[in-house]
Protein backbone atom coordinates (compact mmCIF):
# COMPACT_ATOMS: atom_id res chain seq x y z
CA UNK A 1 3.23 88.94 2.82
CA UNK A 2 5.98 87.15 1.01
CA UNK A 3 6.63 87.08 -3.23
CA UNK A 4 6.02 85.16 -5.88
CA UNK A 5 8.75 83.10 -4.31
CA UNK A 6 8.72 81.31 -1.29
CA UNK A 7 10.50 83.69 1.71
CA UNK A 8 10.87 86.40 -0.72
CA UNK A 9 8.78 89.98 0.37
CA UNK A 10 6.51 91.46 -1.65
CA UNK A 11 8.80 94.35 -2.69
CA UNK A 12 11.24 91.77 -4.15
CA UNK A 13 12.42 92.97 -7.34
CA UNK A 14 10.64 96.78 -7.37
CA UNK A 15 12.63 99.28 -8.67
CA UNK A 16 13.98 102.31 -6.62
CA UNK A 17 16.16 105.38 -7.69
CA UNK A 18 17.97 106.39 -4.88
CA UNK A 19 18.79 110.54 -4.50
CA UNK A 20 21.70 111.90 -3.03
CA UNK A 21 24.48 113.98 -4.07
CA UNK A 22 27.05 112.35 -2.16
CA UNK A 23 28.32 108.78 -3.97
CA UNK A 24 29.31 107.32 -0.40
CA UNK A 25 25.38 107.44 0.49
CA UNK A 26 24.09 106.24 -2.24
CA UNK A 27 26.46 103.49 -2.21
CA UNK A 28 25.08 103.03 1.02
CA UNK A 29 21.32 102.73 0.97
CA UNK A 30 21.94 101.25 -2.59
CA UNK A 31 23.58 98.40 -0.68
CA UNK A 32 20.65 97.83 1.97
CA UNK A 33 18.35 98.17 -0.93
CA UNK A 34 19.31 95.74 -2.83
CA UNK A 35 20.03 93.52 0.22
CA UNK A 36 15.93 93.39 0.56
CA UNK A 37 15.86 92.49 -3.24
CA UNK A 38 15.01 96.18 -4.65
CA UNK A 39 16.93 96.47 -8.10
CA UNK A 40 18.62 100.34 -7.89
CA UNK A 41 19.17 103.03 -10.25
CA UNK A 42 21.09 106.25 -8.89
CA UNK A 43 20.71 110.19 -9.13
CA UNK A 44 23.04 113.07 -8.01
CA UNK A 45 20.49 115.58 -6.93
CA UNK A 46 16.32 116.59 -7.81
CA UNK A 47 16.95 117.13 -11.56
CA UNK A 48 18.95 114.45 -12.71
CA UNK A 49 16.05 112.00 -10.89
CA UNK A 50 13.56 113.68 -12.87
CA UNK A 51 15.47 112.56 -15.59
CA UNK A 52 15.77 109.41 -14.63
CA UNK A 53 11.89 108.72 -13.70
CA UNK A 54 11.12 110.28 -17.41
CA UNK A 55 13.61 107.25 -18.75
CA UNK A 56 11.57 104.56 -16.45
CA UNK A 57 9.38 105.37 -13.71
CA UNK A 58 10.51 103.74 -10.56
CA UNK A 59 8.52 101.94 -8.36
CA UNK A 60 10.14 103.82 -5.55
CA UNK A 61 12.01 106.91 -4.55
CA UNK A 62 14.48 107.49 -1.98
CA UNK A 63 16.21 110.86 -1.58
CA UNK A 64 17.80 113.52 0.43
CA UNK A 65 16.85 116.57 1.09
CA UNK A 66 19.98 118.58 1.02
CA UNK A 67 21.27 118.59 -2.44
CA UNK A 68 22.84 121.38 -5.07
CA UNK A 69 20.67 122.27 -8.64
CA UNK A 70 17.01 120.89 -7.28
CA UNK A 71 16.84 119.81 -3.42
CA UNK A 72 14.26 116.93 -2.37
CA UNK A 73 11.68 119.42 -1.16
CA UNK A 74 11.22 120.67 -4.24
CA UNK A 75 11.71 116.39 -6.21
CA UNK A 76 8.53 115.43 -3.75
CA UNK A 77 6.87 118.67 -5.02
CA UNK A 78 7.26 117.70 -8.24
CA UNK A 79 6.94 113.76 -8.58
CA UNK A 80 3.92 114.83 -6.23
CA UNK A 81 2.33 117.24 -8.43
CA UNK A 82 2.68 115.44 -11.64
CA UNK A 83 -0.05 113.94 -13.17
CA UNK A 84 2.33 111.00 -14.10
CA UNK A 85 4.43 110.71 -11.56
CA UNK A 86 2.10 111.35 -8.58
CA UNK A 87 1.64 107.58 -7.35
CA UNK A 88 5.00 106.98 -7.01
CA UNK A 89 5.73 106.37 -3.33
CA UNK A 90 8.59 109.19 -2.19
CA UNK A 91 10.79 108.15 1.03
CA UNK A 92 13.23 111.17 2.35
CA UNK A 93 16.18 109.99 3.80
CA UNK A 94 17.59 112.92 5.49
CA UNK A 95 20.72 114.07 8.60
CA UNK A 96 17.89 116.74 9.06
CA UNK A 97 15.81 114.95 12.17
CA UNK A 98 14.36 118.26 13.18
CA UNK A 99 10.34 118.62 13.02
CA UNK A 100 10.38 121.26 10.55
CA UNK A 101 11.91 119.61 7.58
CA UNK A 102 9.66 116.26 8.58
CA UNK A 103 6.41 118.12 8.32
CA UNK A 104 7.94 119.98 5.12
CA UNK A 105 8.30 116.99 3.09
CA UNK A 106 4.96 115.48 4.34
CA UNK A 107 3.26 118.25 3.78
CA UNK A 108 4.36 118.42 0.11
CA UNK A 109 3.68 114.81 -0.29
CA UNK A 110 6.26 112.61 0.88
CA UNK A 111 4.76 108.74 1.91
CA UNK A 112 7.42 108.44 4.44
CA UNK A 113 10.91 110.24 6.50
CA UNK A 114 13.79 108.05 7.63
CA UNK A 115 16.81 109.74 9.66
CA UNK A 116 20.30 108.58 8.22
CA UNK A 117 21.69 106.62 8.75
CA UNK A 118 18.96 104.47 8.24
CA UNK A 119 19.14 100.70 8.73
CA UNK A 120 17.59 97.79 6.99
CA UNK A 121 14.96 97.32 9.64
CA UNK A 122 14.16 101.36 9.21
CA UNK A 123 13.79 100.30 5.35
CA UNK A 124 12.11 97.14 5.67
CA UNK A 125 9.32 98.81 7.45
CA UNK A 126 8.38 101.23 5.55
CA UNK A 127 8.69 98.80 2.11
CA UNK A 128 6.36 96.78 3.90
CA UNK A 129 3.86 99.64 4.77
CA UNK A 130 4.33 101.12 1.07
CA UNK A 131 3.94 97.58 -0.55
CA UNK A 132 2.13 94.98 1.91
CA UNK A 133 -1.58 95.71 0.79
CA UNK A 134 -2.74 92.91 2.48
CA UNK A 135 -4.01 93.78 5.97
């Protein structure tokens, strides 16, 4: 389904806050992200994204799982379990491609799991199952 706009996606101007303690991956994703029109805010690890969603929920999270002060295990718990927060689609993007940690972050509420390094295709996909309601 395409925008507003002609050849624009549906997801074209949603908000995302992108979770990941190192600034070399965020630059990363932030860069395919906004190359499918998502406009990016950034977090260091669990608790400074909590921050950030209190400041202005975004229409999308990305994050890691391995991070220092609050991990993204325990950020899907709690966007998850929040009476607030809980719609808020929650995409891992995590090294960790073993089973365990997959079924971990579903299992505590996480819409989706990408492997890094993910690509724009691996993104594109799952903005388009998260935000194309039209099937």
């Amino acid at each position: 389904m395409e925008g507003v706009y002609k050849n624009q996606p549906v997801w074209a101007g949603k908000s995302v806050l992108i979770v990941d303690d190192y600034p070399t991956i965020r630059k990363t994703i932030r860069e395919l992200a906004e190359g499918l029109g998502l406009v990016c805010r950034e977090a260091e690890n669990g608790l400074e994204a909590q921050s950030r969603i209190k400041e202005s929920r975004p229409d999308l999270v990305l994050s890691d799982l391995v991070m220092p002060e609050m991990d993204g295990f325990e950020l899907v718990e709690a966007v998850k379990n929040s009476p607030e927060w809980r719609h808020i689609p929650v995409v891992v993007i995590s090294t960790h491609a073993d089973a365990r940690y997959i079924f971990k972050a579903l299992k505590l509420g996480a819409d989706d799991y990408l492997t890094k390094p993910a690509t724009r295709e691996m993104l594109e996909t799952v903005l388009g199952r998260l935000f194309d309601h039209e099937w």
